[in-house]
Protein backbone atom coordinates (compact mmCIF):
# COMPACT_ATOMS: atom_id res chain seq x y z
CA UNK A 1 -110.84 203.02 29.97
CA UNK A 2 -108.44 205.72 28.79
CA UNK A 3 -104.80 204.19 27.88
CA UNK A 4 -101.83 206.37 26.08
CA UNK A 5 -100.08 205.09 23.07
CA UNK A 6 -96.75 206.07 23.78
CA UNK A 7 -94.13 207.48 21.36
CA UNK A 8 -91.85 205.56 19.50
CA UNK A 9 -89.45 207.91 17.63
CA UNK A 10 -89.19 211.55 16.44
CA UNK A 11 -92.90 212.42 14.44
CA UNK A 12 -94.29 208.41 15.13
CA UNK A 13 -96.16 207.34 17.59
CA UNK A 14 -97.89 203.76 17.42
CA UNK A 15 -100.59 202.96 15.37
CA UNK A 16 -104.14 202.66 17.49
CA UNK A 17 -106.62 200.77 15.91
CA UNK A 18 -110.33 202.20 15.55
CA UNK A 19 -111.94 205.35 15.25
CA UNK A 20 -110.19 208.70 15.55
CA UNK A 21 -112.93 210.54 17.81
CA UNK A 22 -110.97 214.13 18.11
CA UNK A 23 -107.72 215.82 17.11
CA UNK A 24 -106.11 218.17 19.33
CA UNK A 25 -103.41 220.73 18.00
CA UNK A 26 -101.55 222.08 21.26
CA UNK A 27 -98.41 223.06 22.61
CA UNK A 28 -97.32 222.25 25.68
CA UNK A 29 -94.77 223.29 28.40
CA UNK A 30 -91.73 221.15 29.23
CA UNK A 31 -89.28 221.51 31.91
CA UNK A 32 -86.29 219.27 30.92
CA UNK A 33 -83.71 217.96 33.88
CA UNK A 34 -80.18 217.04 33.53
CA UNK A 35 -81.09 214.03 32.39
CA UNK A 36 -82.73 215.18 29.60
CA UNK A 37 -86.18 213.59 31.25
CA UNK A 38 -89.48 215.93 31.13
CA UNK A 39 -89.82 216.46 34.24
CA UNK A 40 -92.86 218.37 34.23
CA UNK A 41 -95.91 219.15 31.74
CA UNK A 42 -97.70 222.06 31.59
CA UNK A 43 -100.99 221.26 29.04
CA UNK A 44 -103.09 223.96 27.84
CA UNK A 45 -106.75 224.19 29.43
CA UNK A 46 -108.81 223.55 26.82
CA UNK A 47 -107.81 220.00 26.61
CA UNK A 48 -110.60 217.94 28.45
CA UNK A 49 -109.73 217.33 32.05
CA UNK A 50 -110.00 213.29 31.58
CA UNK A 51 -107.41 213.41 29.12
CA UNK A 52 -104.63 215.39 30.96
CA UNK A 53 -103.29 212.40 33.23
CA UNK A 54 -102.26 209.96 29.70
CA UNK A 55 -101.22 212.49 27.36
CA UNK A 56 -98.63 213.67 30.42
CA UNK A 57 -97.63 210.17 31.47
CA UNK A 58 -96.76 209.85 27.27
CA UNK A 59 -95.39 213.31 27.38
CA UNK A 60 -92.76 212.11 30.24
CA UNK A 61 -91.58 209.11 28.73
CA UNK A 62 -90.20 211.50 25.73
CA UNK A 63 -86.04 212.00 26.22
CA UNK A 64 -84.21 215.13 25.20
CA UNK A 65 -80.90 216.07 25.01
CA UNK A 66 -80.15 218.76 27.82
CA UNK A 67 -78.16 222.11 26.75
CA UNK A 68 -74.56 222.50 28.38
CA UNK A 69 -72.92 224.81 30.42
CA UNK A 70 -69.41 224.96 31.59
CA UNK A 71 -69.14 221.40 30.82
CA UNK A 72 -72.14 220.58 32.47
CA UNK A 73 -75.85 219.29 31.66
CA UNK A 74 -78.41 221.54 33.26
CA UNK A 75 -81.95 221.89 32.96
CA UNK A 76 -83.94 223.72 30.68
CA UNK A 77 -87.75 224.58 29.63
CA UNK A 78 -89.22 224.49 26.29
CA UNK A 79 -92.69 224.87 24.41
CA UNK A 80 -93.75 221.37 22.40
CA UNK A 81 -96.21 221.02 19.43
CA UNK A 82 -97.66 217.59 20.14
CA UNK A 83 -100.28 216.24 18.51
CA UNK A 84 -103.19 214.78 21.06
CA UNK A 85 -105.73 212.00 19.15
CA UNK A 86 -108.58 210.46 20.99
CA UNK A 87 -109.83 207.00 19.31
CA UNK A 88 -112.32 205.02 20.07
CA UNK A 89 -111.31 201.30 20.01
CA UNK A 90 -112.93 198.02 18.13
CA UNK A 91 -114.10 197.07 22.09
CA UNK A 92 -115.64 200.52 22.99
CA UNK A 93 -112.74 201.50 25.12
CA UNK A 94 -111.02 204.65 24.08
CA UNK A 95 -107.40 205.28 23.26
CA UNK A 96 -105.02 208.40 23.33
CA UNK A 97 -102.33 208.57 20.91
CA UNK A 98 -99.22 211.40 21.67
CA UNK A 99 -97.44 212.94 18.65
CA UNK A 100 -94.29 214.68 19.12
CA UNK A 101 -94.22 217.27 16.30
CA UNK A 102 -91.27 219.89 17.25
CA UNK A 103 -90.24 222.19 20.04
CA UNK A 104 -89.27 225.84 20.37
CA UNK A 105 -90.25 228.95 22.04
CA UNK A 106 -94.08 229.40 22.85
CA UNK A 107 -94.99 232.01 19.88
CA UNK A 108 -98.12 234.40 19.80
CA UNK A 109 -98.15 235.75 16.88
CA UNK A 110 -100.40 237.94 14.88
CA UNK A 111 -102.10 237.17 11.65
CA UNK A 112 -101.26 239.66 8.94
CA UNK A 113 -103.48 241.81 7.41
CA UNK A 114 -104.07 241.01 3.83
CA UNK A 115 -102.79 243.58 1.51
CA UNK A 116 -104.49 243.28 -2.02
CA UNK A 117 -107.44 241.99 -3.02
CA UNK A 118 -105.93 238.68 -4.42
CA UNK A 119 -102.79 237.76 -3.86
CA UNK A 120 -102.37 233.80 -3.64
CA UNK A 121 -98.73 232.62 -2.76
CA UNK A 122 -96.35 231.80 -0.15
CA UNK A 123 -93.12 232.79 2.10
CA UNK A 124 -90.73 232.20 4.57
CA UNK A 125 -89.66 234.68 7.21
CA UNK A 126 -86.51 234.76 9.59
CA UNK A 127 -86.84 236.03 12.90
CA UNK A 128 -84.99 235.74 16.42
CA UNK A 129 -87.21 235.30 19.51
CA UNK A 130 -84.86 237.45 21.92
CA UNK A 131 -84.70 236.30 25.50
CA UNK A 132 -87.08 239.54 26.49
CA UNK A 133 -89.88 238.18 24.17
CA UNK A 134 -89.53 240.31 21.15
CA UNK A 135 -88.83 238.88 17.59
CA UNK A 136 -86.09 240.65 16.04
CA UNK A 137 -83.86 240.19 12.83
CA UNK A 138 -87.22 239.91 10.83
CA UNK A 139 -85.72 239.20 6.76
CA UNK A 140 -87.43 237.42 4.18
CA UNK A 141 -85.59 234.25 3.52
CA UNK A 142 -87.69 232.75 0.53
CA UNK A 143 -91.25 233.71 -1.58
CA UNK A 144 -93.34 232.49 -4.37
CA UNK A 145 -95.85 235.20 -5.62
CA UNK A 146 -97.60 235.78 -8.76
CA UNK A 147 -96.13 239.40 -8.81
CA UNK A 148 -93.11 241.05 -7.57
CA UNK A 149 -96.00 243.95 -5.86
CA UNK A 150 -97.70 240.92 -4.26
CA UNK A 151 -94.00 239.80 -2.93
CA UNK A 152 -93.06 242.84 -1.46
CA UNK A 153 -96.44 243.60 -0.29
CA UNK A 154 -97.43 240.87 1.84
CA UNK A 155 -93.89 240.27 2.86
CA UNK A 156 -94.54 244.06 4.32
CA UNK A 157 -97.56 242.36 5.88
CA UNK A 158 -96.03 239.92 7.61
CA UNK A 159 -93.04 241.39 8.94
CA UNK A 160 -95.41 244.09 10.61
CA UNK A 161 -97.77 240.76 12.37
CA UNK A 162 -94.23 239.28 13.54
CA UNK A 163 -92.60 242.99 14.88
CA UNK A 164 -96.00 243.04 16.80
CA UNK A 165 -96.07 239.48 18.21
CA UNK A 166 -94.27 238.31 21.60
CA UNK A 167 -93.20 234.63 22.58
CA UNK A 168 -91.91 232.79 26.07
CA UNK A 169 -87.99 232.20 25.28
CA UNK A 170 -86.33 229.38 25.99
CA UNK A 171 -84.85 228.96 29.19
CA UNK A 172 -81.58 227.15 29.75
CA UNK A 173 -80.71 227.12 33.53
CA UNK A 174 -83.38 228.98 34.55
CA UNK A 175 -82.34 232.08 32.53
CA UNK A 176 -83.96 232.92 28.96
CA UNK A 177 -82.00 232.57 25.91
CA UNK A 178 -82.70 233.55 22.28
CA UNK A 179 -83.55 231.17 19.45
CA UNK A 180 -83.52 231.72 16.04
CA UNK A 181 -86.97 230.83 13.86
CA UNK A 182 -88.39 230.27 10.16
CA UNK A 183 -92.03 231.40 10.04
CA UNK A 184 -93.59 229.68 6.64
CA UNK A 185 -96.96 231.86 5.68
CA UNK A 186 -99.11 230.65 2.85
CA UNK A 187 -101.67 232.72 1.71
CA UNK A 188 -104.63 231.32 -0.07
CA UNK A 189 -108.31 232.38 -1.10
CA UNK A 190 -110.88 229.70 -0.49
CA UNK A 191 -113.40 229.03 -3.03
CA UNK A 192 -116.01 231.37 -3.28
CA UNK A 193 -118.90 228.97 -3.68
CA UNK A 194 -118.18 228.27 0.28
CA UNK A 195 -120.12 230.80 1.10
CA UNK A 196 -123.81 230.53 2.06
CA UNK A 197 -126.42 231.45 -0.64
CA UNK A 198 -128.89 232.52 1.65
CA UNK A 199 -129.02 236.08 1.74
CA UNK A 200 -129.22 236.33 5.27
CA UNK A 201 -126.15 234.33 5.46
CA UNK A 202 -124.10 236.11 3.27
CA UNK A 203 -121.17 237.82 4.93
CA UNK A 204 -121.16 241.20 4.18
CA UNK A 205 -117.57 241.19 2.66
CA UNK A 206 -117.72 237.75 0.76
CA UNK A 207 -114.14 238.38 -0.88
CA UNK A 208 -112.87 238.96 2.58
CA UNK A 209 -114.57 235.85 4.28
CA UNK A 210 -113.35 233.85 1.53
CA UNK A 211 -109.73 234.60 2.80
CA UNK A 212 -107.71 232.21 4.86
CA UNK A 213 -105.85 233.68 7.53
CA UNK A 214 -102.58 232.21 7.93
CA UNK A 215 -101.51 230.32 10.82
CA UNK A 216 -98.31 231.69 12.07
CA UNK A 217 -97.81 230.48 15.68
CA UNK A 218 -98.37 226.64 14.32
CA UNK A 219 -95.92 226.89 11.60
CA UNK A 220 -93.38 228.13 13.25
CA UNK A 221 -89.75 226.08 13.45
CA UNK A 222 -86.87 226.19 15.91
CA UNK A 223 -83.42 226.48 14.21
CA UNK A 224 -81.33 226.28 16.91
CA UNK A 225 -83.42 225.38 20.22
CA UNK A 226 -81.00 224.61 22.76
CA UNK A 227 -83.05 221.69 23.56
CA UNK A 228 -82.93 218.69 21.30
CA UNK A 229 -85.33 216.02 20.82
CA UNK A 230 -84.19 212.63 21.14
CA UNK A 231 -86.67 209.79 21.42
CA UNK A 232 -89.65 208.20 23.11
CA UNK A 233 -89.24 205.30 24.67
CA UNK A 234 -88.11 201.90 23.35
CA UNK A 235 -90.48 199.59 22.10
C-alpha cells in the first residue's frame, strides 16, 4: 500500500520511518489558481507510473501565494524542484515522502566545456530567463579559483553553456514573464583512483573521465519568481 507523507513547511516534509528504497530528483509543472492552490501537476515520465497518483495528491495540498494584477489574484504556472523518496516501512508497506525544494522557470541548460586541464573551484552566475526562453544579462556575480586565468576562463565557459541554453518562463495570467536567476557551478576533479585498473576498462581520456560535469539546471535559484511558496498543509 502506497501512502504520501505530506508536506509540512517550506524544505520539511514528515519524517517516514524505515528504509529509503529510491530518491527521485525532478521538477515538476504547477499551474497555480487564484487561490494560490496547485491546481494541476504535470510529473516528468520517468517517475514510475504507481507513484504518480501520491506524489500529486502531496503536490496539491502545497499553497502558494498567487502574483497580482490590477489589484487582482490571477493564476499562474511554475516549474518545482521536489524531492520524491520511496521507503519501505517496518510492516512491508511502502511510503512516499514529497519535498518541496524551490520553484522557478523550467531550465535546460548546457554543461560547460572544461577549459584547462585542472582547474578546481567555484562560481555564481546571473542571468534573466526572458519570457521568449532565452537567458540574457549573463554577469558573473561571485568566484573562488585558484588563479585569476582559471576565473576568467571557466567563467568564459559557463557564460557560453548558459547563452546556449533555453528555459519555459513563468507564466502569470497565461502570458510569460521574465525571472531573474543565480546559477551556482562548482567545478571539481574526482579522484583518479576511481577509475578502473583493468586495461580494458580504462577510459581512453582518464583526466577527462575523472571530471565532474556540473549540474546547472538543478542548481539553479529563482530571485524573483512571481510565484511564492507558502506552505503545505497544517499538521
Amino acid at each position: 500500500m502506497l501512502w504520501a507523507a505530506l508536506m509540512l513547511s517550506a524544505g520539511t516534509a514528515r519524517a517516514v520511518d524505515g528504509q529509503v528504497v529510491q530518491t527521485y530528483h525532478l521538477q515538476a509543472g504547477l499551474d497555480v489558481d487564484t487561490a494560490g492552490q496547485v491546481a494541476r501537476v504535470e510529473l516528468p515520465g520517468e517517475i514510475p507510473a504507481v507513484l504518480n497518483a501520491p506524489a500529486q495528491e502531496a503536490i496539491k495540498h502545497w499553497r502558494f501565494k498567487p502574483p497580482v494584477r490590477a489589484g487582482h489574484a490571477v493564476t499562474a504556472r511554475t516549474y518545482a524542484w521536489v524531492d520524491l523518496v520511496l521507503v519501505k516501512r517496518p510492516d512491508g508497506n511502502y511510503g512516499v515522502a514529497v519535498r518541496y525544494v524551490k520553484n522557478g522557470p523550467a531550465l535546460a541548460l548546457r554543461a560547460p566545456r572544461w577549459p584547462m586541464e585542472q582547474g578546481d573551484g567555484r562560481l555564481t552566475m546571473a542571468a534573466t530567463v526572458q519570457p521568449d526562453g532565452s537567458l540574457t544579462d549573463i554577469k558573473l556575480v561571485d568566484s573562488e579559483f585558484s588563479s585569476p586565468l582559471a576565473r576568467k576562463q571557466f567563467a568564459l565557459a559557463v557564460k557560453e553553456a548558459i547563452r546556449l541554453s533555453r528555459a519555459l518562463p513563468e507564466l502569470v495570467d497565461g502570458k510569460p514573464v521574465a525571472t531573474r536567476m543565480q546559477i551556482p557551478v562548482t567545478f571539481r576533479t574526482r579522484n583518479p583512483s576511481g577509475i578502473a585498473e583493468a586495461e580494458a576498462n580504462r577510459p581512453k581520456d582518464p583526466a577527462a573521465d575523472a571530471r565532474e560535469t556540473p549540474d546547472l539546471s538543478g542548481q539553479a535559484i529563482a530571485l524573483d519568481s512571481p510565484v511564492q511558496w507558502v506552505a503545505g498543509p497544517p499538521g
